[in-house]
C-alpha atoms as a PDB file:
ATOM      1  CA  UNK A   1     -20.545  29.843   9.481  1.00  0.00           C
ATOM      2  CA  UNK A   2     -20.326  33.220   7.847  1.00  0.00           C
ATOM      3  CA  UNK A   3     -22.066  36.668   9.449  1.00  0.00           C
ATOM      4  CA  UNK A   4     -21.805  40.259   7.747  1.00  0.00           C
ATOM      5  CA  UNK A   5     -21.719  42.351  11.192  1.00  0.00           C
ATOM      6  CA  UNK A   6     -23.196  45.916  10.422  1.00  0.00           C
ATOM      7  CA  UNK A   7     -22.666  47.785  13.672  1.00  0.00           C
ATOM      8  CA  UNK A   8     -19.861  50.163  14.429  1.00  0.00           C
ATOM      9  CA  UNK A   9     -17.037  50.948  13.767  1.00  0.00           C
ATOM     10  CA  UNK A  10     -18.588  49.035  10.129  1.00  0.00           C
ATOM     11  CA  UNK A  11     -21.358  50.206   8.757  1.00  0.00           C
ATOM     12  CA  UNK A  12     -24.418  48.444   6.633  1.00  0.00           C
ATOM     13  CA  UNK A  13     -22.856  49.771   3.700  1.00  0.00           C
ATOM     14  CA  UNK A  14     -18.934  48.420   4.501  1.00  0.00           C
ATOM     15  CA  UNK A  15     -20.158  45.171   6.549  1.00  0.00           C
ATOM     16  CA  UNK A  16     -17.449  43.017   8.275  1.00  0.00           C
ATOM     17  CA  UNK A  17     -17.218  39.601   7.335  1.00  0.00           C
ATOM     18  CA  UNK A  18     -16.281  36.933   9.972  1.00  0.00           C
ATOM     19  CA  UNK A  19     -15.946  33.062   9.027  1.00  0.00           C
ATOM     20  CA  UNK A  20     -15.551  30.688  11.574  1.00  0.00           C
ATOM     21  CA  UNK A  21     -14.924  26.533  11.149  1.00  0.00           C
ATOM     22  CA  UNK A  22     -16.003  24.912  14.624  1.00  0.00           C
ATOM     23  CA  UNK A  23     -15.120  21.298  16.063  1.00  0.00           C
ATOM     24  CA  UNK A  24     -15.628  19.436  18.643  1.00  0.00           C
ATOM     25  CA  UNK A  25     -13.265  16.679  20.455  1.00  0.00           C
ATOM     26  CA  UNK A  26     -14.566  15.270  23.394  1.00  0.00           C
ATOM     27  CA  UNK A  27     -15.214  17.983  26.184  1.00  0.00           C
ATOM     28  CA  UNK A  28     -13.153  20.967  24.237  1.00  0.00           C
ATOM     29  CA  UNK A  29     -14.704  22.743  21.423  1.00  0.00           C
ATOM     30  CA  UNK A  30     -12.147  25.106  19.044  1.00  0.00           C
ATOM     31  CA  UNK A  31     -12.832  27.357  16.512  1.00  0.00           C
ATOM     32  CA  UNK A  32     -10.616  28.977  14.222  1.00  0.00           C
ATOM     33  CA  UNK A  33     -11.826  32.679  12.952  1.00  0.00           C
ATOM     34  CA  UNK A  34     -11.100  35.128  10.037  1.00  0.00           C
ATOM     35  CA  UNK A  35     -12.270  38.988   9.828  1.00  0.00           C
ATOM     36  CA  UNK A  36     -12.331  41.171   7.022  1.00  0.00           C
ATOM     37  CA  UNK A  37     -14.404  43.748   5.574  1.00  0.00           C
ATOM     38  CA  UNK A  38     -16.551  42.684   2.993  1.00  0.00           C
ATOM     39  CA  UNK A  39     -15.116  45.417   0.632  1.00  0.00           C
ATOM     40  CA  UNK A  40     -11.924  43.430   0.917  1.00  0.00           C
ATOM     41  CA  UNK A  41     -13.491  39.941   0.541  1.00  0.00           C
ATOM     42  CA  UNK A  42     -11.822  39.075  -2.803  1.00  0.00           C
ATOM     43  CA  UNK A  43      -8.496  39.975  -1.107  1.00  0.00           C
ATOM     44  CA  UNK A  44      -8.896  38.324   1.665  1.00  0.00           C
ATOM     45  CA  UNK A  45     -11.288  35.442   1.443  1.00  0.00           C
ATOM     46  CA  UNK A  46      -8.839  33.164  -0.934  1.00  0.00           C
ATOM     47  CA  UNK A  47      -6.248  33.850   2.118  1.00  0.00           C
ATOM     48  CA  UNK A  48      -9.043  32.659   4.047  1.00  0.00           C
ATOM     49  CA  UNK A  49      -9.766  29.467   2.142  1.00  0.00           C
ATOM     50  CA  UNK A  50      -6.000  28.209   2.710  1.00  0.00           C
ATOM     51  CA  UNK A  51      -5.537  29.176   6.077  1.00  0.00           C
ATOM     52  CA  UNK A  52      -8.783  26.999   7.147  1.00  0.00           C
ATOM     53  CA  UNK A  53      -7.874  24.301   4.779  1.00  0.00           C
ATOM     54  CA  UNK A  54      -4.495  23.956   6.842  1.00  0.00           C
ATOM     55  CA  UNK A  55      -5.992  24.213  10.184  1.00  0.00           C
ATOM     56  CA  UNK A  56      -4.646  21.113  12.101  1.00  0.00           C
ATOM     57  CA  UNK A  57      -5.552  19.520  15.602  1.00  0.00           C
ATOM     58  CA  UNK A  58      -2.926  17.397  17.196  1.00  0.00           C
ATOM     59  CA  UNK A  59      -3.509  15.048  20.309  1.00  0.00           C
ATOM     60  CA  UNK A  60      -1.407  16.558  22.269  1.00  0.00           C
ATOM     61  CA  UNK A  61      -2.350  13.299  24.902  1.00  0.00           C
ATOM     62  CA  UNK A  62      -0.181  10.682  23.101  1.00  0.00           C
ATOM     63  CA  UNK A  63       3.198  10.822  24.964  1.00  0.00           C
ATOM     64  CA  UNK A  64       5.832   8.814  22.359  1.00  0.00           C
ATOM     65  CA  UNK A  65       8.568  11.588  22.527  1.00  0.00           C
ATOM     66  CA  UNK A  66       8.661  12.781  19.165  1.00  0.00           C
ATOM     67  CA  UNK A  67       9.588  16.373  19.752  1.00  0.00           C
ATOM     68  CA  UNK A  68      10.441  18.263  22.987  1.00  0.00           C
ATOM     69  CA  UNK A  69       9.454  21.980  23.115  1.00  0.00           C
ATOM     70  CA  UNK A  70      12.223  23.878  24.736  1.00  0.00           C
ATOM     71  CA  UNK A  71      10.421  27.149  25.567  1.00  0.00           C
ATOM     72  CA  UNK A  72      12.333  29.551  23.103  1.00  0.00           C
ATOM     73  CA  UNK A  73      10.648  28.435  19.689  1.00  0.00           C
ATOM     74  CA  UNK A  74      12.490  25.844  19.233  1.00  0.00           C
ATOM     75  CA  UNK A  75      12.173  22.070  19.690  1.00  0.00           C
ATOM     76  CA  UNK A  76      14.069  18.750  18.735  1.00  0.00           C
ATOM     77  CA  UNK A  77      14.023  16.743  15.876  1.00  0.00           C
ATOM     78  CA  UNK A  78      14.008  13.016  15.784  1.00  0.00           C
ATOM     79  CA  UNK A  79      16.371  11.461  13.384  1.00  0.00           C
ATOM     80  CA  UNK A  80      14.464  10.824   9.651  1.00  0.00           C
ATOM     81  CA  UNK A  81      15.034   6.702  10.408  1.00  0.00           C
ATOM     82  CA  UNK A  82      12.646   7.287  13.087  1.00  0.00           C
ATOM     83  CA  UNK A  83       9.036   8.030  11.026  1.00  0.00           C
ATOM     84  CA  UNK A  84       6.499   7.745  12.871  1.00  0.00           C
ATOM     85  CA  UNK A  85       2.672   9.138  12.210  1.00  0.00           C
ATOM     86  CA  UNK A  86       3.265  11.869  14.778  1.00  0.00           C
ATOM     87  CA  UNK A  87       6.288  12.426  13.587  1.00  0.00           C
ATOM     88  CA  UNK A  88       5.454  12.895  10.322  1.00  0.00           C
ATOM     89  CA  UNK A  89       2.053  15.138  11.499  1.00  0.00           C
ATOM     90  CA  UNK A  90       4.415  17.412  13.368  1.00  0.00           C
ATOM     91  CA  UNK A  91       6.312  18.009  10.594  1.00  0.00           C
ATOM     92  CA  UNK A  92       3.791  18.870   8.423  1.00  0.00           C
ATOM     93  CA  UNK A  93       2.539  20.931  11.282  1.00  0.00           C
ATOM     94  CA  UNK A  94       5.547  23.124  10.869  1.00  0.00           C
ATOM     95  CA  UNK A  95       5.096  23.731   7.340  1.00  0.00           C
ATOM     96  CA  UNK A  96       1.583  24.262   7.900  1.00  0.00           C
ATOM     97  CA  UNK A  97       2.919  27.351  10.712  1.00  0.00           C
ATOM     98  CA  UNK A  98       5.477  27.994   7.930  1.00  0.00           C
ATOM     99  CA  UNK A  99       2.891  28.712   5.305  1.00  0.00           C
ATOM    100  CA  UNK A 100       0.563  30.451   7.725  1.00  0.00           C
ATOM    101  CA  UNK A 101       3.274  33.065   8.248  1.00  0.00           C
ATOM    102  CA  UNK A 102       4.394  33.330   4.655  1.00  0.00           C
ATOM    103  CA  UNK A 103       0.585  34.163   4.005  1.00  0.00           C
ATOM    104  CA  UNK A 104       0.875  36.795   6.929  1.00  0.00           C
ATOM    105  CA  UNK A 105       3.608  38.462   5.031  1.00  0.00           C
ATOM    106  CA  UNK A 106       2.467  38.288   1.125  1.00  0.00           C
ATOM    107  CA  UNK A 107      -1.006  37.623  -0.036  1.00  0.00           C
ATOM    108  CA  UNK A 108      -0.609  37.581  -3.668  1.00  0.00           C
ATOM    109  CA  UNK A 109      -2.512  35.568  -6.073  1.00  0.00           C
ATOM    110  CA  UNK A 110       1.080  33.798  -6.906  1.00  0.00           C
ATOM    111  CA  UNK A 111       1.790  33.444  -3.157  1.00  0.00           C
ATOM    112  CA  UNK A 112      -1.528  32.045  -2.224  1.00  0.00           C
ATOM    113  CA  UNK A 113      -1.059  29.886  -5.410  1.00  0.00           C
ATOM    114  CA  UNK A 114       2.307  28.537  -4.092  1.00  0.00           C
ATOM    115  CA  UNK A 115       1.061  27.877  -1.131  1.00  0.00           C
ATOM    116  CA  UNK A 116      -1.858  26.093  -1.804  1.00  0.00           C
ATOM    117  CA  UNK A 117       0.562  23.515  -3.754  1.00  0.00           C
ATOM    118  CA  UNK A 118       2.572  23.251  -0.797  1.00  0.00           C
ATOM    119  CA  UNK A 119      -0.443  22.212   1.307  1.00  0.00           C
ATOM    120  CA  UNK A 120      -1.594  19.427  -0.937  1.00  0.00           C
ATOM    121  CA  UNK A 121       1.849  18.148  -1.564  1.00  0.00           C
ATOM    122  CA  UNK A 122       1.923  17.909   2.422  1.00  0.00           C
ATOM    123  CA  UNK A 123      -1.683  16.169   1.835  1.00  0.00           C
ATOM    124  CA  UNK A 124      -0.394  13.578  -0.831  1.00  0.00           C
ATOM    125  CA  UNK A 125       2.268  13.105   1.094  1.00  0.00           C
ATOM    126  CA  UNK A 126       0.372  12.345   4.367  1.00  0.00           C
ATOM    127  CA  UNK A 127      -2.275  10.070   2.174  1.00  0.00           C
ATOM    128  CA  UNK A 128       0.448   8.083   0.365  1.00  0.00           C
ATOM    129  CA  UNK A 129       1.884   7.013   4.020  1.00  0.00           C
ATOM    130  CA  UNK A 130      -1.008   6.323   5.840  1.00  0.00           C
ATOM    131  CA  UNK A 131      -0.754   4.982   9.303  1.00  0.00           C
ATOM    132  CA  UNK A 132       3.093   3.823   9.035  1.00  0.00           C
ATOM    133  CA  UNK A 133       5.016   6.010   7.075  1.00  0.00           C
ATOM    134  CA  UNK A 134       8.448   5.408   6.250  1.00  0.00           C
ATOM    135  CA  UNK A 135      11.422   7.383   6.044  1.00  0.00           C
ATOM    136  CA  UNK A 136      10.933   9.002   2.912  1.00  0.00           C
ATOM    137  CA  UNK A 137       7.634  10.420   4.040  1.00  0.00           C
ATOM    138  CA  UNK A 138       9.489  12.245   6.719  1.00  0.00           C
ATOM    139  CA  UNK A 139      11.769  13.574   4.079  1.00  0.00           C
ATOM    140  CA  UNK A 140       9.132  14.412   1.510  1.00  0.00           C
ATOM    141  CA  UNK A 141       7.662  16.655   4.222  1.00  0.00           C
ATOM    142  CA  UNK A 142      11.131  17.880   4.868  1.00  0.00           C
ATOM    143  CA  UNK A 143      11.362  18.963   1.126  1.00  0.00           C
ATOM    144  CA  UNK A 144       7.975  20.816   1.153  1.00  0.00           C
ATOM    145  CA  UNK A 145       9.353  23.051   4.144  1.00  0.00           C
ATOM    146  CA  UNK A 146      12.651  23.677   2.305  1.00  0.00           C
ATOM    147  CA  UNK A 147      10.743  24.797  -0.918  1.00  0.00           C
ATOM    148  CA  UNK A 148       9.185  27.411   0.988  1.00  0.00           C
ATOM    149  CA  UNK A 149      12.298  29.028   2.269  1.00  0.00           C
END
């Protein structure tokens, strides 16, 4: 859903823009959001574009292990022999937080560009292994994140 909000501190003439992609799982809703002035819109609304097409939900219910959080930003890796589908989702995941960031920093046409490819290498990646990917998927994924260092 888009909506061009008029009222102040904007004005009808310099409207705000705000885009928001809703779901639904179960008994939680989520939303994700992005604001910008319409006057900005072809600045902004490509970063837009990626940073909705990346949006991921987890199931944060499925207890198999694959990473602990340790509270500081960091968490633990399972060894590549060990690919599993959540595995490989929370690695792509952490690209997916690594691009978000990179976009934070530098917006350019070639950065947007760059990370667009990034996100559908992580999507051929994820297609290729469907629901039991092997090793090299995990490593594939790996890759990606490297290339964007």
């Amino acid at each position: 859903m888009v909506f061009a909000n008029g009222r102040s501190p904007f004005s009808r003439e310099r409207p705000q823009i705000k885009r928001y992609v809703f779901t639904a799982i179960g008994r939680n809703a989520y939303n994700f959001e992005c604001i910008y002035r319409a006057d900005k819109a072809e600045q902004f609304a490509p970063a837009c574009d990626l940073a909705v097409s990346t949006v991921r939900l987890l199931d944060s219910t499925t207890k198999t292990g694959a990473s602990a959080n340790t509270g500081d930003g960091n968490s633990t890796t399972r060894p590549a022999g060990d690919c599993t589908k959540l595995e490989l989702n929370r690695r792509a995941g952490l690209v997916t937080d690594m691009t978000s960031g990179l976009l934070m920093k530098d917006q350019s046409p070639a950065a947007i560009e760059r990370l667009k490819k990034a996100h559908a290498a992580i999507q051929a990646v994820d297609e290729q292994a469907g629901s039991k990917p092997s090793e090299q998927d995990c490593k594939d994924i790996d890759a990606i994140a490297e290339s964007l260092k």
